[in-house]
N, C-alpha and C. Protein backbone atom coordinates (compact mmCIF):
# COMPACT_ATOMS: atom_id res chain seq x y z
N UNK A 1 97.52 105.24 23.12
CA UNK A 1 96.45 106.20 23.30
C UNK A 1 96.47 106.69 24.76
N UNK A 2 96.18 108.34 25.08
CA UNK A 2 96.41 108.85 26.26
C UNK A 2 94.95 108.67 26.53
N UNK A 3 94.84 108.79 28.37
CA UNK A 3 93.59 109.01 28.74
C UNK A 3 93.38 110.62 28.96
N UNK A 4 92.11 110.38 29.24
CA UNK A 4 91.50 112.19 29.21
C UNK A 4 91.77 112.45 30.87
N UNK A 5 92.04 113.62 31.10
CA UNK A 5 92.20 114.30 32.56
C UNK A 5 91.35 113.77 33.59
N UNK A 6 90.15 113.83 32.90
CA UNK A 6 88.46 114.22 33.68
C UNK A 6 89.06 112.22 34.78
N UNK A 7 89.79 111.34 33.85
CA UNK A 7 89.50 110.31 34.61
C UNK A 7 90.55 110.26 35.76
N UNK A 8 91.69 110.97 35.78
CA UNK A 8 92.07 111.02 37.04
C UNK A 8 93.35 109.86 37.34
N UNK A 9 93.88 109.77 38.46
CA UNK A 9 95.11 108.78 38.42
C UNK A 9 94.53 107.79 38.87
N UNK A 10 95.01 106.79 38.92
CA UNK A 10 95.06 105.38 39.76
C UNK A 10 94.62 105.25 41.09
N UNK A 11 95.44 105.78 41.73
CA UNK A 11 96.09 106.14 43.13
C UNK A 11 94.72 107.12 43.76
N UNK A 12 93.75 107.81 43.25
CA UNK A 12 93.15 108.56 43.52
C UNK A 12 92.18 108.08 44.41
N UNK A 13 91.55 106.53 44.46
CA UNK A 13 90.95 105.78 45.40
C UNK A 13 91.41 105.71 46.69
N UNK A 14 93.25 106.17 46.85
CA UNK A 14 93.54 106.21 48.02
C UNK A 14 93.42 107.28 48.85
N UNK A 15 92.61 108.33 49.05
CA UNK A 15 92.75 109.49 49.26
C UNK A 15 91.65 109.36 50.72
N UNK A 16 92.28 110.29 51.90
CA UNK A 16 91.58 109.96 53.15
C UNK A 16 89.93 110.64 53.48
N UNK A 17 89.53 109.12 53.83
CA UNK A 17 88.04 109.41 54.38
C UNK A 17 87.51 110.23 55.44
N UNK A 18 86.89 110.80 55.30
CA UNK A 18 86.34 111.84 56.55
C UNK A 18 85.42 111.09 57.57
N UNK A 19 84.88 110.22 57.12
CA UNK A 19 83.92 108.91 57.64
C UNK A 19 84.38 107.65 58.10
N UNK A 20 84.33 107.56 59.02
CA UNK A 20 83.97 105.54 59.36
C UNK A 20 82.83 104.83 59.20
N UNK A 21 83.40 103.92 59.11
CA UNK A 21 82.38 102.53 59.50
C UNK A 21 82.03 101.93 60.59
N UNK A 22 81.06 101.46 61.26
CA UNK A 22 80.53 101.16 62.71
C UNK A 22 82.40 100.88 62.93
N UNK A 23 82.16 99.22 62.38
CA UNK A 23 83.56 98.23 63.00
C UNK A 23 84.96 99.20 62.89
N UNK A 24 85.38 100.26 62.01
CA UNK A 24 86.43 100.87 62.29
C UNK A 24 86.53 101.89 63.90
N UNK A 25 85.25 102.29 63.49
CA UNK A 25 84.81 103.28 64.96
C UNK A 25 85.36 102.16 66.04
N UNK A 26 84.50 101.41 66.36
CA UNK A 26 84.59 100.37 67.83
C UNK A 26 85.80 100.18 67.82
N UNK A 27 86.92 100.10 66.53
CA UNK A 27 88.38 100.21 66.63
C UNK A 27 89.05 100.97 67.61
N UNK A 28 88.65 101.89 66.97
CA UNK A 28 88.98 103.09 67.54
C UNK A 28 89.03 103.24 69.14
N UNK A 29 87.55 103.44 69.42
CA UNK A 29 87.25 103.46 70.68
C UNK A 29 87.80 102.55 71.84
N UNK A 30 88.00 101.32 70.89
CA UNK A 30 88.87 100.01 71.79
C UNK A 30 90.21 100.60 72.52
N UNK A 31 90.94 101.10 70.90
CA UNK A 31 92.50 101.92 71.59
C UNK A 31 92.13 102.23 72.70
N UNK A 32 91.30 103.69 72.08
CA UNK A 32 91.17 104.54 73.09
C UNK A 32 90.74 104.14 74.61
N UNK A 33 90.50 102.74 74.71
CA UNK A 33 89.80 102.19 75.75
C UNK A 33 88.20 102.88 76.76
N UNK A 34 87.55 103.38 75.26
CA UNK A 34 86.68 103.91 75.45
C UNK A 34 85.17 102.73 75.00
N UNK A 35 85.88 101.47 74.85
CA UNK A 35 84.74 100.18 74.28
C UNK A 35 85.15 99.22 75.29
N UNK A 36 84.22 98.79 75.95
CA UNK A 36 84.83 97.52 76.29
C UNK A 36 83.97 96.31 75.46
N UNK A 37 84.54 95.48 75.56
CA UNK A 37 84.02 94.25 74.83
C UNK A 37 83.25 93.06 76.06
N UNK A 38 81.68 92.96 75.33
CA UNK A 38 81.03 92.29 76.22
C UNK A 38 79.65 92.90 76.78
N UNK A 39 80.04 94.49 76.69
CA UNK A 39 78.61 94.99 77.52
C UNK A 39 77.82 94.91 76.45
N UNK A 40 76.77 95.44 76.80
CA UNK A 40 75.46 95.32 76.39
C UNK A 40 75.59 97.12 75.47
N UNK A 41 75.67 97.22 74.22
CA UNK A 41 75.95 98.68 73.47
C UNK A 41 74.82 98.40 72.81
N UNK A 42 74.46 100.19 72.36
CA UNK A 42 73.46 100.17 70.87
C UNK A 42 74.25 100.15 70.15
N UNK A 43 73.29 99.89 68.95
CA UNK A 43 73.89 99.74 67.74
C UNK A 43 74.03 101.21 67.26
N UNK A 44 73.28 102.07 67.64
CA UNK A 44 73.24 103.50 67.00
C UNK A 44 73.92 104.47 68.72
N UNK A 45 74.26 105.81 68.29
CA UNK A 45 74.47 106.58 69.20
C UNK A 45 75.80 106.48 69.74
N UNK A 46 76.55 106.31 68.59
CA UNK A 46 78.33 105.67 69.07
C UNK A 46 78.90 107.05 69.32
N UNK A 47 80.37 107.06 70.51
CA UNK A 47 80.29 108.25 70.62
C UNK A 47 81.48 108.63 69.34
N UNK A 48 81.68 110.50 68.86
CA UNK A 48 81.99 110.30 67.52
C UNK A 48 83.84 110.52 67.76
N UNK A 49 84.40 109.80 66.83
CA UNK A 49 86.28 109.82 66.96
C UNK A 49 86.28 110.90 65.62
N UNK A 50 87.49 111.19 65.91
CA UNK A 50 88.80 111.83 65.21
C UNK A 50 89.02 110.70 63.82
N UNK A 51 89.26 111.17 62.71
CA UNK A 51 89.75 109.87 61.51
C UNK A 51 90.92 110.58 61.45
N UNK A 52 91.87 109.48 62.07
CA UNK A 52 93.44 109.22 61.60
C UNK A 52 93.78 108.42 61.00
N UNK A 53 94.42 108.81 59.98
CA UNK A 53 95.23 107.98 58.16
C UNK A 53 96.30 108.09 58.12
């Protein structure tokens, strides 16, 4: 039995996010050596990156 179109491939979960997550961001920013680790940060008001996949 075939599936119907509407459900789409497998693989389709892999498709790139336009969004991060706090902990990917602070990733980010680490590279970029724009975080250091230790100071005193908010939790809100992060500054915003580029998403590269």
């Amino acid at each position: 039995m075939s599936r119907h179109q509407s459900f789409g491939k497998s693989s389709k979960g892999e498709k790139k996010r336009n969004v991060l997550k706090r902990f990917e961001r602070i990733d980010v920013l680490r590279r970029l050596g724009r975080w250091k680790d230790g100071e005193d940060r908010k939790v809100t008001g992060l500054p915003k990156t580029r998403v590269v996949a």
